[in-house]
Protein backbone atom coordinates (compact mmCIF):
# COMPACT_ATOMS: atom_id res chain seq x y z
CA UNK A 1 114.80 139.94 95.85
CA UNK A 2 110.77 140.62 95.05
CA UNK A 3 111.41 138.31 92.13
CA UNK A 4 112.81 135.68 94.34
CA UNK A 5 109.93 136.05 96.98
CA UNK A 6 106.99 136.03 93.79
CA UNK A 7 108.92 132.70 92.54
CA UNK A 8 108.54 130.86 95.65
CA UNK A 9 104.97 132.39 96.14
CA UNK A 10 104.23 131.06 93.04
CA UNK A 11 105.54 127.61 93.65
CA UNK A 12 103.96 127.44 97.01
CA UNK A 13 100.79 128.25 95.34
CA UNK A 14 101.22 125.31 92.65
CA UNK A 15 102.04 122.87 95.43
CA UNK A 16 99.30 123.67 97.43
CA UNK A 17 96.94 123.00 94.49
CA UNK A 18 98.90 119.58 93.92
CA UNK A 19 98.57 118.63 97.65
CA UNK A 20 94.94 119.50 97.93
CA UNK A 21 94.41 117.35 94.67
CA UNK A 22 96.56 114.88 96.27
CA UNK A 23 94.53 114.62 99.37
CA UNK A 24 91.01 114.03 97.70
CA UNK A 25 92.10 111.28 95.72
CA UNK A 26 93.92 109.44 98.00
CA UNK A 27 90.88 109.91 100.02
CA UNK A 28 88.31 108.42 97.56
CA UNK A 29 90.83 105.76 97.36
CA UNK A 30 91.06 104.76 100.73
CA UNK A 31 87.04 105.13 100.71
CA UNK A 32 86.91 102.85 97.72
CA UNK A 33 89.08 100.53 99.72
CA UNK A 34 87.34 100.54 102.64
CA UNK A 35 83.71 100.29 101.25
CA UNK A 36 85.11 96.88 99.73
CA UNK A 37 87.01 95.68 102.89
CA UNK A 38 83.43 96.17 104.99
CA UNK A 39 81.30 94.77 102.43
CA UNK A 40 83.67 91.17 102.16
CA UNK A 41 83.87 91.07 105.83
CA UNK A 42 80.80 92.16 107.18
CA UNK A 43 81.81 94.12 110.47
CA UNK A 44 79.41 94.88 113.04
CA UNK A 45 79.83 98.67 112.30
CA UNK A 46 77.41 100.54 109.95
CA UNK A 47 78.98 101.42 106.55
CA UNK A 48 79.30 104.94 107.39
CA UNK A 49 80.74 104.91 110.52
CA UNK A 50 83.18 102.04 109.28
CA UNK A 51 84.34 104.30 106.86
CA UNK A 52 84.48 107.18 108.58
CA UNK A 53 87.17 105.55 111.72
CA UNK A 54 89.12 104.11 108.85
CA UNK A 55 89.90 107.47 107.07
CA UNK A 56 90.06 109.22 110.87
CA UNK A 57 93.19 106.07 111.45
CA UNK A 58 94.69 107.00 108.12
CA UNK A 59 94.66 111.03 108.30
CA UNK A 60 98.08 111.54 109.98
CA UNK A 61 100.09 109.20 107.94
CA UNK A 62 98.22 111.12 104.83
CA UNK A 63 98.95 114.12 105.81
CA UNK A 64 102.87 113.40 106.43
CA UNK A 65 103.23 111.34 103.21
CA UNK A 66 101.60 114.37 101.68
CA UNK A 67 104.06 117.48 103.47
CA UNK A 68 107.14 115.20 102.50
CA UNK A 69 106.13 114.12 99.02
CA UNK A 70 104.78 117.39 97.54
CA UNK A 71 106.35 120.18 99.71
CA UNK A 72 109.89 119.09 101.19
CA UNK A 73 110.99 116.26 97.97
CA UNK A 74 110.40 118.96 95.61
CA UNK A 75 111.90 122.04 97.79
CA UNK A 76 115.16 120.40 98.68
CA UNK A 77 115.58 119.04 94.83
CA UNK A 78 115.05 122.76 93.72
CA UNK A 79 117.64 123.70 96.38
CA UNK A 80 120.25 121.27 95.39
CA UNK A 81 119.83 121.69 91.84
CA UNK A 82 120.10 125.69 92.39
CA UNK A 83 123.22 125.10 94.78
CA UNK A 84 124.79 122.44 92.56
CA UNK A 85 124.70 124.81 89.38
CA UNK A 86 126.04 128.13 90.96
């Protein structure tokens, strides 16, 4: 049982580090994105502050594309897999 409990410690730990890795590039992406998007169209707005409400108005859907594609996709494959085999 402490083996089982250090595995999925372990594998929590590694998709943690994936997720956080995850987050800051999708970030600089969407900055990326965004710093091109003001400078074709010009918006009233200040760069910063431009950039700043468009990463505010993507955060949630980050962080749920995030929980589902590095935590619960890889989780419920495992568990499958594990239940499939025994």
């Amino acid at each position: 049982m402490i083996a089982l409990l250090r595995l999925v410690l372990m594998i929590v730990v590694g998709l943690t580090v994936i997720a956080v890795c995850l987050w800051f590039w999708c970030r600089a992406g969407a900055r990326d994105r965004l710093e091109a998007e003001w400078a074709r169209t010009r918006p009233p707005l200040p760069l910063h502050r431009y950039v700043k409400n468009g990463l505010d108005d993507r955060k949630p859907r980050l962080i749920r594309r995030l929980i589902l594609g590095v935590y619960v996709a890889p989780i419920t494959l495992l568990a499958v897999l594990v239940w499939t085999f025994n």
